[in-house]
PDB file of N, CA and C in Angstrom:
ATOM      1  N   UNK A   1      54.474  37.228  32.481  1.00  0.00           N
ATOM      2  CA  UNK A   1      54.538  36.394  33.655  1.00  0.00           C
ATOM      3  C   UNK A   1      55.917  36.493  34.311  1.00  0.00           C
ATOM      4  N   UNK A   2      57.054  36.649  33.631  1.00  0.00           N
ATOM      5  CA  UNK A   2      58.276  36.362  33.894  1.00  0.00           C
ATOM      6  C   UNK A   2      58.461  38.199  34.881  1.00  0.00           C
ATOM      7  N   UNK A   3      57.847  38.724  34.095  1.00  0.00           N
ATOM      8  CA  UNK A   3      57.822  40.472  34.596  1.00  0.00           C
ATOM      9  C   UNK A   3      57.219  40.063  36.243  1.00  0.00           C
ATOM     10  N   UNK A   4      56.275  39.837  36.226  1.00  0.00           N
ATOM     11  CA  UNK A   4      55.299  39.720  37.679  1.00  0.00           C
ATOM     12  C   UNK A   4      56.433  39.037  38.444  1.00  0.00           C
ATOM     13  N   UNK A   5      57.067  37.804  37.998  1.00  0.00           N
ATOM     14  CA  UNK A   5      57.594  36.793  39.397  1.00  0.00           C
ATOM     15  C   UNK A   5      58.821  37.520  39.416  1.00  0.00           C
ATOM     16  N   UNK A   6      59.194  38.626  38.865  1.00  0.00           N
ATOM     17  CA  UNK A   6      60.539  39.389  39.529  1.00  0.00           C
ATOM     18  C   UNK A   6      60.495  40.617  39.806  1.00  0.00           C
ATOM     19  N   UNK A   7      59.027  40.855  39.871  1.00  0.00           N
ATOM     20  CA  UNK A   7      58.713  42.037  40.768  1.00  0.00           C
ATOM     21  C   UNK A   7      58.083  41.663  42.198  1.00  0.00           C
ATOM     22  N   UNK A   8      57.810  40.328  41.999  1.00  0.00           N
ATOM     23  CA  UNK A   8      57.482  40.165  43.202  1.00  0.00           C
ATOM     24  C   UNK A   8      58.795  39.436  44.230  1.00  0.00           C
ATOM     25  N   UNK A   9      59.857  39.003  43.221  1.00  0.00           N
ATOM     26  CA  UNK A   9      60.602  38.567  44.322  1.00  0.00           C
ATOM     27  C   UNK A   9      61.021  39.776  44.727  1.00  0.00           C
ATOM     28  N   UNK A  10      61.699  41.319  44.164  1.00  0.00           N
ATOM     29  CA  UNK A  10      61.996  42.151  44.606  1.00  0.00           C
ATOM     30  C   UNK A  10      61.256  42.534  45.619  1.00  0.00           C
ATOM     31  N   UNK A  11      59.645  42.361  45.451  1.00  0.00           N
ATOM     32  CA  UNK A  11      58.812  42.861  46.814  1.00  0.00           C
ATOM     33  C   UNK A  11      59.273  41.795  47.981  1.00  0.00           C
ATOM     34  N   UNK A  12      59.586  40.380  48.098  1.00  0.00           N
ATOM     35  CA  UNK A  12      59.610  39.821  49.366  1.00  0.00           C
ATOM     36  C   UNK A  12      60.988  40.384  49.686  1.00  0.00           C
ATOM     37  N   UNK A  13      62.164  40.517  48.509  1.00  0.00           N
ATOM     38  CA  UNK A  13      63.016  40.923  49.300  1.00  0.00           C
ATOM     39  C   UNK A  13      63.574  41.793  50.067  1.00  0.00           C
ATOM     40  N   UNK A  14      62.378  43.265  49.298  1.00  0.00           N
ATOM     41  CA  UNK A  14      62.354  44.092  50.730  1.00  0.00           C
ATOM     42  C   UNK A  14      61.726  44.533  51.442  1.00  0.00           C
ATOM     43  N   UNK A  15      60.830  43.384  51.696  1.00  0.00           N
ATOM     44  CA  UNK A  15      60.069  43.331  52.467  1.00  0.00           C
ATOM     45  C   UNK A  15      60.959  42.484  53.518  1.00  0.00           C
ATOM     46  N   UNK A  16      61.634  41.685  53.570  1.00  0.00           N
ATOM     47  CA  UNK A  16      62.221  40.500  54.292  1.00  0.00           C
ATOM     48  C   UNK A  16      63.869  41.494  55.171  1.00  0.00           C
ATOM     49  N   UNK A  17      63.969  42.530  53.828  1.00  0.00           N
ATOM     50  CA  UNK A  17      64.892  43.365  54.154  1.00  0.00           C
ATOM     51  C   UNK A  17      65.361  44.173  55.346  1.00  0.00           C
ATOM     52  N   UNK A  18      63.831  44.652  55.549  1.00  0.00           N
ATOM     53  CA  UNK A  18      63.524  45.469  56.574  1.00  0.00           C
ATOM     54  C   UNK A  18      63.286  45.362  57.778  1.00  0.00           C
ATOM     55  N   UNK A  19      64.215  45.970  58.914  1.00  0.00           N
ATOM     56  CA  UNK A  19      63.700  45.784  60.349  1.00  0.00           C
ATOM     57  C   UNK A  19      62.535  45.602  61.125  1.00  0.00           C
ATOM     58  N   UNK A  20      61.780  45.958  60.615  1.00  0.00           N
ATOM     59  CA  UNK A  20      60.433  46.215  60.974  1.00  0.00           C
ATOM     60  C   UNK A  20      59.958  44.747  61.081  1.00  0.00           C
ATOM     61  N   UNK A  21      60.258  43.521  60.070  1.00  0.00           N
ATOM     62  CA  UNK A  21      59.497  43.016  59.493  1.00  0.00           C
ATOM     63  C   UNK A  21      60.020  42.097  60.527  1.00  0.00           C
ATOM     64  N   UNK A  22      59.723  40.964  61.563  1.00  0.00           N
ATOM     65  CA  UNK A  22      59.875  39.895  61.975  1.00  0.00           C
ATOM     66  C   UNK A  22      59.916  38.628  61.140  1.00  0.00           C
ATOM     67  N   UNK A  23      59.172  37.930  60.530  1.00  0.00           N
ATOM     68  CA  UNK A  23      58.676  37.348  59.085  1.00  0.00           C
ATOM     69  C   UNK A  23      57.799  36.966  58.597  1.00  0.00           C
ATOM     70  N   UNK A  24      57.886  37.264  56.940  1.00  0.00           N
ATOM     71  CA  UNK A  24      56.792  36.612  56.425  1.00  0.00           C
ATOM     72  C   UNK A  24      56.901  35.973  55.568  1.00  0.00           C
ATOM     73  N   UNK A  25      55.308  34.743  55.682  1.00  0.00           N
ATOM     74  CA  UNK A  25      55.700  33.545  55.500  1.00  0.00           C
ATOM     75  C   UNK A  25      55.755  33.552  53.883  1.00  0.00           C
ATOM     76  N   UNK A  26      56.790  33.442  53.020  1.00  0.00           N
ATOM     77  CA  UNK A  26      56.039  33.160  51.803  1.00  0.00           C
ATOM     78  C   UNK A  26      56.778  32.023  51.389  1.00  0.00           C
ATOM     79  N   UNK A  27      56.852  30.712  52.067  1.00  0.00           N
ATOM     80  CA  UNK A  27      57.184  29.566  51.619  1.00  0.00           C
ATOM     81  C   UNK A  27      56.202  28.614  52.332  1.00  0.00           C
ATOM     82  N   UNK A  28      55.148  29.042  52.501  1.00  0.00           N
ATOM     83  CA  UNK A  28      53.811  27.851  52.762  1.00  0.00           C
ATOM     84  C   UNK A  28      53.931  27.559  54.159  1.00  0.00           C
ATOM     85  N   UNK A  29      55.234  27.897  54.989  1.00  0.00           N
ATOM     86  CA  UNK A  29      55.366  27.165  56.429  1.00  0.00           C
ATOM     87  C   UNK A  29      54.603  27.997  57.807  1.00  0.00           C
ATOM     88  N   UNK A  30      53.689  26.735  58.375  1.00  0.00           N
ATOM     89  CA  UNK A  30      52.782  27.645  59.114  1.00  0.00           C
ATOM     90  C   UNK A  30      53.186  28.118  60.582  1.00  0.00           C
ATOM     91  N   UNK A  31      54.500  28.384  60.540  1.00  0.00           N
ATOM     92  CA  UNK A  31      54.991  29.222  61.886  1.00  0.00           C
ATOM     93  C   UNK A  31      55.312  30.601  61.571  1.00  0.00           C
ATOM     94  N   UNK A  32      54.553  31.486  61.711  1.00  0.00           N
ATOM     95  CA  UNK A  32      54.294  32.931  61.344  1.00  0.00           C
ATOM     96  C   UNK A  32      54.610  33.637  62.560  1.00  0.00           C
ATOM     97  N   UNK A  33      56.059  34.573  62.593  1.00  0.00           N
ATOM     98  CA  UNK A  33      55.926  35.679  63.739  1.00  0.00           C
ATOM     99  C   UNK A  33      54.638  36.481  63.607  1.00  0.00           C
ATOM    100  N   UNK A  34      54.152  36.896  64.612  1.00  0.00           N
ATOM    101  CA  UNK A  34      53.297  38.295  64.216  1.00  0.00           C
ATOM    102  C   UNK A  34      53.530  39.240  65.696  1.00  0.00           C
ATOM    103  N   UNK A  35      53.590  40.267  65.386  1.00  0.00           N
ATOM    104  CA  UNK A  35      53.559  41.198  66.574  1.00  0.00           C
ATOM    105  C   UNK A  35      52.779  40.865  67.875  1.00  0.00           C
ATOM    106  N   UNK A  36      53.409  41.681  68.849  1.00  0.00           N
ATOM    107  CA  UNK A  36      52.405  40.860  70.607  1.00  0.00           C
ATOM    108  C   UNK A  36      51.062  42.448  70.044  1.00  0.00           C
ATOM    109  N   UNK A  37      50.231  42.300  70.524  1.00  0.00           N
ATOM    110  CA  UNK A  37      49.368  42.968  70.873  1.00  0.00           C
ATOM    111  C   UNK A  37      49.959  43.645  72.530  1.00  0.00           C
ATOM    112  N   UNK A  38      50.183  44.978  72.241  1.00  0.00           N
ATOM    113  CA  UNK A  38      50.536  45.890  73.366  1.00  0.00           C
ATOM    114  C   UNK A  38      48.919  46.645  73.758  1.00  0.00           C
ATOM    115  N   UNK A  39      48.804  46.610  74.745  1.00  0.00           N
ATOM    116  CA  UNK A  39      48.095  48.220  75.261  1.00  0.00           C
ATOM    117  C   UNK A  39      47.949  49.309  74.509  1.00  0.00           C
ATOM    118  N   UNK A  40      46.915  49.672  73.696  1.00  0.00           N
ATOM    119  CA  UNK A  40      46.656  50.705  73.223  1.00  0.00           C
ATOM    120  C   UNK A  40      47.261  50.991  72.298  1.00  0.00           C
ATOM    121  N   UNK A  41      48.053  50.416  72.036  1.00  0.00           N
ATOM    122  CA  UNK A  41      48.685  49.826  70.348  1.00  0.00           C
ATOM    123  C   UNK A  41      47.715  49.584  69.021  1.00  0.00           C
ATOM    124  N   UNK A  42      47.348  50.023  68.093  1.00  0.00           N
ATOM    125  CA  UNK A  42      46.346  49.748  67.111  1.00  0.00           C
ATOM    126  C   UNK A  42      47.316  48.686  66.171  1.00  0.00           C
ATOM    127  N   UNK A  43      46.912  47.512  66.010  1.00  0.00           N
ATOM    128  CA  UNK A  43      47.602  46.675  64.823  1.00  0.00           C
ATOM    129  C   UNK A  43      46.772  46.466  63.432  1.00  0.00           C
ATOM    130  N   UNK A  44      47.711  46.963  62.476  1.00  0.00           N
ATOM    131  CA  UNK A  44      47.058  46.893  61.078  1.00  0.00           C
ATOM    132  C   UNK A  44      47.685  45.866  60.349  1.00  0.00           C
ATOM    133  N   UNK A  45      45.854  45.387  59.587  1.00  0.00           N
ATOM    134  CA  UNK A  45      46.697  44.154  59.065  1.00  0.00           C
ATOM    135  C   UNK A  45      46.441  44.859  57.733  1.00  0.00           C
ATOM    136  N   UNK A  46      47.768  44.022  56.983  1.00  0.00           N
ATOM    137  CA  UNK A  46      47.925  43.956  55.680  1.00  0.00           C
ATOM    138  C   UNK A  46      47.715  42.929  54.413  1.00  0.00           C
ATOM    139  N   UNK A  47      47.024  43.221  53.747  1.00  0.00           N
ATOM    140  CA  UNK A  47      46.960  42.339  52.624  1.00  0.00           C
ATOM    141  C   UNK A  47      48.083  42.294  52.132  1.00  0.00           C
ATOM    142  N   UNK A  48      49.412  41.365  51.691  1.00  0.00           N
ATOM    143  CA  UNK A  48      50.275  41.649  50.660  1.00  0.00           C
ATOM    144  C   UNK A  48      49.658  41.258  49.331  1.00  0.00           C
ATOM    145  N   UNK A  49      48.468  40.924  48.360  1.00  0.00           N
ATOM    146  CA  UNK A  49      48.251  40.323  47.620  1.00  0.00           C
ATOM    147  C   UNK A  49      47.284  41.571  46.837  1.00  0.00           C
ATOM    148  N   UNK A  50      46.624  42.159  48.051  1.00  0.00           N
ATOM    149  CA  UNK A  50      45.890  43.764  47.164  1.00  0.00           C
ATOM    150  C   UNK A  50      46.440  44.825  47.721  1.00  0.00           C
ATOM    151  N   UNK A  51      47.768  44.310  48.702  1.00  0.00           N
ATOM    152  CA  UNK A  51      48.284  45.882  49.064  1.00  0.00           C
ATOM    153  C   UNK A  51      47.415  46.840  49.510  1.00  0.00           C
ATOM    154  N   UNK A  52      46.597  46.298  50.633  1.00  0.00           N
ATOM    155  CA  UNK A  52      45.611  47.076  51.244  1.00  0.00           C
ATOM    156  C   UNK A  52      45.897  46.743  52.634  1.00  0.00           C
ATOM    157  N   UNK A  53      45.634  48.079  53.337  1.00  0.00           N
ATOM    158  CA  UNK A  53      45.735  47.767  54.734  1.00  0.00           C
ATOM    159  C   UNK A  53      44.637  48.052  56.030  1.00  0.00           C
ATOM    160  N   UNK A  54      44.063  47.596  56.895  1.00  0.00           N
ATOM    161  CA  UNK A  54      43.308  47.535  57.837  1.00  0.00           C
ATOM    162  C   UNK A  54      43.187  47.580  59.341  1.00  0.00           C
ATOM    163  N   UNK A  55      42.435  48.291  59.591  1.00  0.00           N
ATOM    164  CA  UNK A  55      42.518  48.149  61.305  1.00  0.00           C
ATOM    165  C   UNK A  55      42.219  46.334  61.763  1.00  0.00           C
ATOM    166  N   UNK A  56      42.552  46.203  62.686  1.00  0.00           N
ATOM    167  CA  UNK A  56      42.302  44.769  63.104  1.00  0.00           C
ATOM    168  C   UNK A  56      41.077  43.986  63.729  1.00  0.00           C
ATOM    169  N   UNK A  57      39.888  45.404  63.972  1.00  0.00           N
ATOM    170  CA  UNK A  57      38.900  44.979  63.862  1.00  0.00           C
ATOM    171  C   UNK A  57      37.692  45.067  62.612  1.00  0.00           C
ATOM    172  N   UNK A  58      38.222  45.491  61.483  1.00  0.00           N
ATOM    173  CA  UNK A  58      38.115  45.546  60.278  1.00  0.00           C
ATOM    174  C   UNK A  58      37.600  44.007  59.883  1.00  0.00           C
ATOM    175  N   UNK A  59      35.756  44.342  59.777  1.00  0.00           N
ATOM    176  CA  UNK A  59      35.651  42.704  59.084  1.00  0.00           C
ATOM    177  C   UNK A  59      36.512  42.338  57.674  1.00  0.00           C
ATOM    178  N   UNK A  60      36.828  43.372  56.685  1.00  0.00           N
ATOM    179  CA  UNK A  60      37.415  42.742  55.547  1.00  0.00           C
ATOM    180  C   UNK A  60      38.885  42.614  55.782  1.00  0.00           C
ATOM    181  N   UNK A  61      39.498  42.549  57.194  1.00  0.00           N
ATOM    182  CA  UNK A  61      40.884  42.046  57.540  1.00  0.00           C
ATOM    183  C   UNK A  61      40.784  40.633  57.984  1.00  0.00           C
ATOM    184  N   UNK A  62      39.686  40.149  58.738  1.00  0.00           N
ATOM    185  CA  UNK A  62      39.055  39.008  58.650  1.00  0.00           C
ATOM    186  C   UNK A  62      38.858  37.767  57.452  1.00  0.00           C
ATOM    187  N   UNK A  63      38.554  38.705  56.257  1.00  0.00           N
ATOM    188  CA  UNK A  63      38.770  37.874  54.962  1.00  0.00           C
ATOM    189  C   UNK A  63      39.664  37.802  54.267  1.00  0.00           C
ATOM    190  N   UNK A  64      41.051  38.226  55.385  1.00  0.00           N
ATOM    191  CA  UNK A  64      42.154  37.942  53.594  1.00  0.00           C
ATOM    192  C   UNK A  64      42.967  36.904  54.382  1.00  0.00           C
ATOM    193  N   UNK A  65      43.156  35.963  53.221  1.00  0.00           N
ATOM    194  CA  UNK A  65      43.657  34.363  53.567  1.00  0.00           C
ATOM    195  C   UNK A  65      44.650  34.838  54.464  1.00  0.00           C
ATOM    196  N   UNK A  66      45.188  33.901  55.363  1.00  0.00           N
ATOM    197  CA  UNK A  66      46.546  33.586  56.394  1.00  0.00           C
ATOM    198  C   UNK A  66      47.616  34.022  55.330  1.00  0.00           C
ATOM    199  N   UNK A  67      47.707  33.321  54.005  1.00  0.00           N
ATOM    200  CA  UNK A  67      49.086  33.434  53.634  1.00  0.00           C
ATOM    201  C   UNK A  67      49.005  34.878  52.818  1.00  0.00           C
ATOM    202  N   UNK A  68      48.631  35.605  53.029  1.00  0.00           N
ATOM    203  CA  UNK A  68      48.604  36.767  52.289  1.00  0.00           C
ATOM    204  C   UNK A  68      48.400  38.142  53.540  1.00  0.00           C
ATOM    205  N   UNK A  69      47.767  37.625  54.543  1.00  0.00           N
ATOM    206  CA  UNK A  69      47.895  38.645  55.814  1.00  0.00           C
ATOM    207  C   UNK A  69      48.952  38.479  56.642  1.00  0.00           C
ATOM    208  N   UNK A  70      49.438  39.995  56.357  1.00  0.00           N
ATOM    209  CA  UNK A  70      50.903  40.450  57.678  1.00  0.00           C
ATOM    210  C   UNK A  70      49.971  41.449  58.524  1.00  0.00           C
ATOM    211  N   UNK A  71      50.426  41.525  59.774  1.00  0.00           N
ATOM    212  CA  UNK A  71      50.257  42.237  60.920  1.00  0.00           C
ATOM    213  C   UNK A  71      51.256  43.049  61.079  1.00  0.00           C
ATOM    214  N   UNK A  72      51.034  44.481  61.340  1.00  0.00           N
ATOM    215  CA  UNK A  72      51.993  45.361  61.987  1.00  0.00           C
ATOM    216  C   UNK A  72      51.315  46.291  62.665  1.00  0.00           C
ATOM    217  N   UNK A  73      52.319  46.779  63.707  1.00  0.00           N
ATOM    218  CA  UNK A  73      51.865  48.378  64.443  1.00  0.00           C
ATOM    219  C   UNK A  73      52.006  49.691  63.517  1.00  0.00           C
ATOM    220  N   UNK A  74      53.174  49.302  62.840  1.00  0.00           N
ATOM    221  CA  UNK A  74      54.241  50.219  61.786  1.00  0.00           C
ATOM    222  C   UNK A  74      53.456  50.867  61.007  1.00  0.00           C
ATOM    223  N   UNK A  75      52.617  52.057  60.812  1.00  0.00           N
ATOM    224  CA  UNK A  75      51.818  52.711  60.019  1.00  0.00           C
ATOM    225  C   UNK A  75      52.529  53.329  59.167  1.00  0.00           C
ATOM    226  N   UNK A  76      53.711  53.954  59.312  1.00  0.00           N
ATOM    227  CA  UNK A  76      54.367  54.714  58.449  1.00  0.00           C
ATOM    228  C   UNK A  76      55.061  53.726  57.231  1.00  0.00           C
ATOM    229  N   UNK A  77      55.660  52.209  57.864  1.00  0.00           N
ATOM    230  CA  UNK A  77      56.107  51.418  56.979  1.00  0.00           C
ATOM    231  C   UNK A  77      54.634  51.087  56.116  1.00  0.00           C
ATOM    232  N   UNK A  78      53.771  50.797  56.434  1.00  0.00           N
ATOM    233  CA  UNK A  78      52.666  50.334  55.086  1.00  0.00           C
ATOM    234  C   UNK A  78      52.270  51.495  54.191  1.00  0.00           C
ATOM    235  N   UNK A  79      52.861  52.761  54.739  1.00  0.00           N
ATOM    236  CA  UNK A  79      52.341  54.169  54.082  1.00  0.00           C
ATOM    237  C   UNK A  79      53.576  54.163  53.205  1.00  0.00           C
ATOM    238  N   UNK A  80      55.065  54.237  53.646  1.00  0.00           N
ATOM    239  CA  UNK A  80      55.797  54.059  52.743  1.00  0.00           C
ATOM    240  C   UNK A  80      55.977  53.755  51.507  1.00  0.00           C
ATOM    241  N   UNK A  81      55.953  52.521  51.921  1.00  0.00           N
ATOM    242  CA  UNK A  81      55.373  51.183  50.869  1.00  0.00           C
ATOM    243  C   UNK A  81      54.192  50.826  50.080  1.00  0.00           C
ATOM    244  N   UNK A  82      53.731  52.389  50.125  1.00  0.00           N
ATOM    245  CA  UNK A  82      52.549  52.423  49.120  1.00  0.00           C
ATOM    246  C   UNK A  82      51.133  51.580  49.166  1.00  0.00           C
ATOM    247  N   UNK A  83      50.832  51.193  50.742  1.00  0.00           N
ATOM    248  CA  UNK A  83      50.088  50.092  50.967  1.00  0.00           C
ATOM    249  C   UNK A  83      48.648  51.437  50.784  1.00  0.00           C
ATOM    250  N   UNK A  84      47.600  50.776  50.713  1.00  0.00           N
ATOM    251  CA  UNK A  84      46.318  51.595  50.772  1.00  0.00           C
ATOM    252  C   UNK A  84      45.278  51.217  51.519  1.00  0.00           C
ATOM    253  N   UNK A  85      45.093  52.440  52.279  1.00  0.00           N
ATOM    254  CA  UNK A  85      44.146  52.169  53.630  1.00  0.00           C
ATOM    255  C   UNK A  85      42.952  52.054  53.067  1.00  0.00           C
ATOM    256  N   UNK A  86      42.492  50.986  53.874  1.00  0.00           N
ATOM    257  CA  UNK A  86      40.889  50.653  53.360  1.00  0.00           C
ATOM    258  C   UNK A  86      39.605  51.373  53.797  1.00  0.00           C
ATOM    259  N   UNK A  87      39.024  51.745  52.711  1.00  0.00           N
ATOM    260  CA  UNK A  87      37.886  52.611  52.674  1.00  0.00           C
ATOM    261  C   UNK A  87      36.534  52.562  53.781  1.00  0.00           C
ATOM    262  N   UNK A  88      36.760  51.606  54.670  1.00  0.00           N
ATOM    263  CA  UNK A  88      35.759  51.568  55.231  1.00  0.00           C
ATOM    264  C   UNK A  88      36.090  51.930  56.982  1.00  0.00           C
ATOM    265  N   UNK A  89      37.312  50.728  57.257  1.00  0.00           N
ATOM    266  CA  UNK A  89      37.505  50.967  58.462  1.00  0.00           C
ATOM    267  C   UNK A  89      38.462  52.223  58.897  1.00  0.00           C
ATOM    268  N   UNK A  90      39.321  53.018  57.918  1.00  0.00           N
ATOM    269  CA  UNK A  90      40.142  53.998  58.513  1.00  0.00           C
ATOM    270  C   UNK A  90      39.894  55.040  57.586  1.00  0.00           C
ATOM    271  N   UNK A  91      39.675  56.147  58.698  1.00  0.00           N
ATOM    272  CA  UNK A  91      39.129  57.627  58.050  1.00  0.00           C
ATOM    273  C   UNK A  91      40.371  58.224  58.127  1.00  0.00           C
ATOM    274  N   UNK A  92      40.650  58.866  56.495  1.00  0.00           N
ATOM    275  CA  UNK A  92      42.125  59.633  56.328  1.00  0.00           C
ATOM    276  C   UNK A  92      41.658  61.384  56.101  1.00  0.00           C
TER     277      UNK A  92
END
């Protein structure tokens, strides 16, 4: 247990680290930046909790709780970061 809660603080912290990231919420408070929706911009949401990521009209982006879904444009940052595109809505 003690292993998990200091791998995960290392994950918020660089996650929190990074430019990219406007913020995310992981102290329960419900004022959440999230990206504007641009023109022809595709936004993928992210699970941080299965580290899976989704197009935004993706019904199973629909089902992952508020406090566990981040939004980004940033494809290369969730590829980085080892996130995994979900099997249904994005063909690799």
């Amino acid at each position: 247990m003690k292993r998990f809660l200091a791998l995960m603080f290392i994950f918020v912290l660089l996650l929190s680290s990074c430019s990219t990231l406007e913020h995310i919420d992981v102290e329960g408070d419900e004022t959440k930046s999230q990206p504007v929706h641009e023109s022809g911009d595709v936004i993928y949401v992210a699970n941080l909790n299965t580290r899976s990521y989704h197009t935004e009209g993706c019904y199973l982006a629909a089902r992952i709780k508020e406090e566990n879904k981040w939004e980004t444009f940033d494809l290369d940052f969730l590829i980085s970061r080892e996130f995994t595109p979900c099997k249904r809505c994005i063909k690799e």
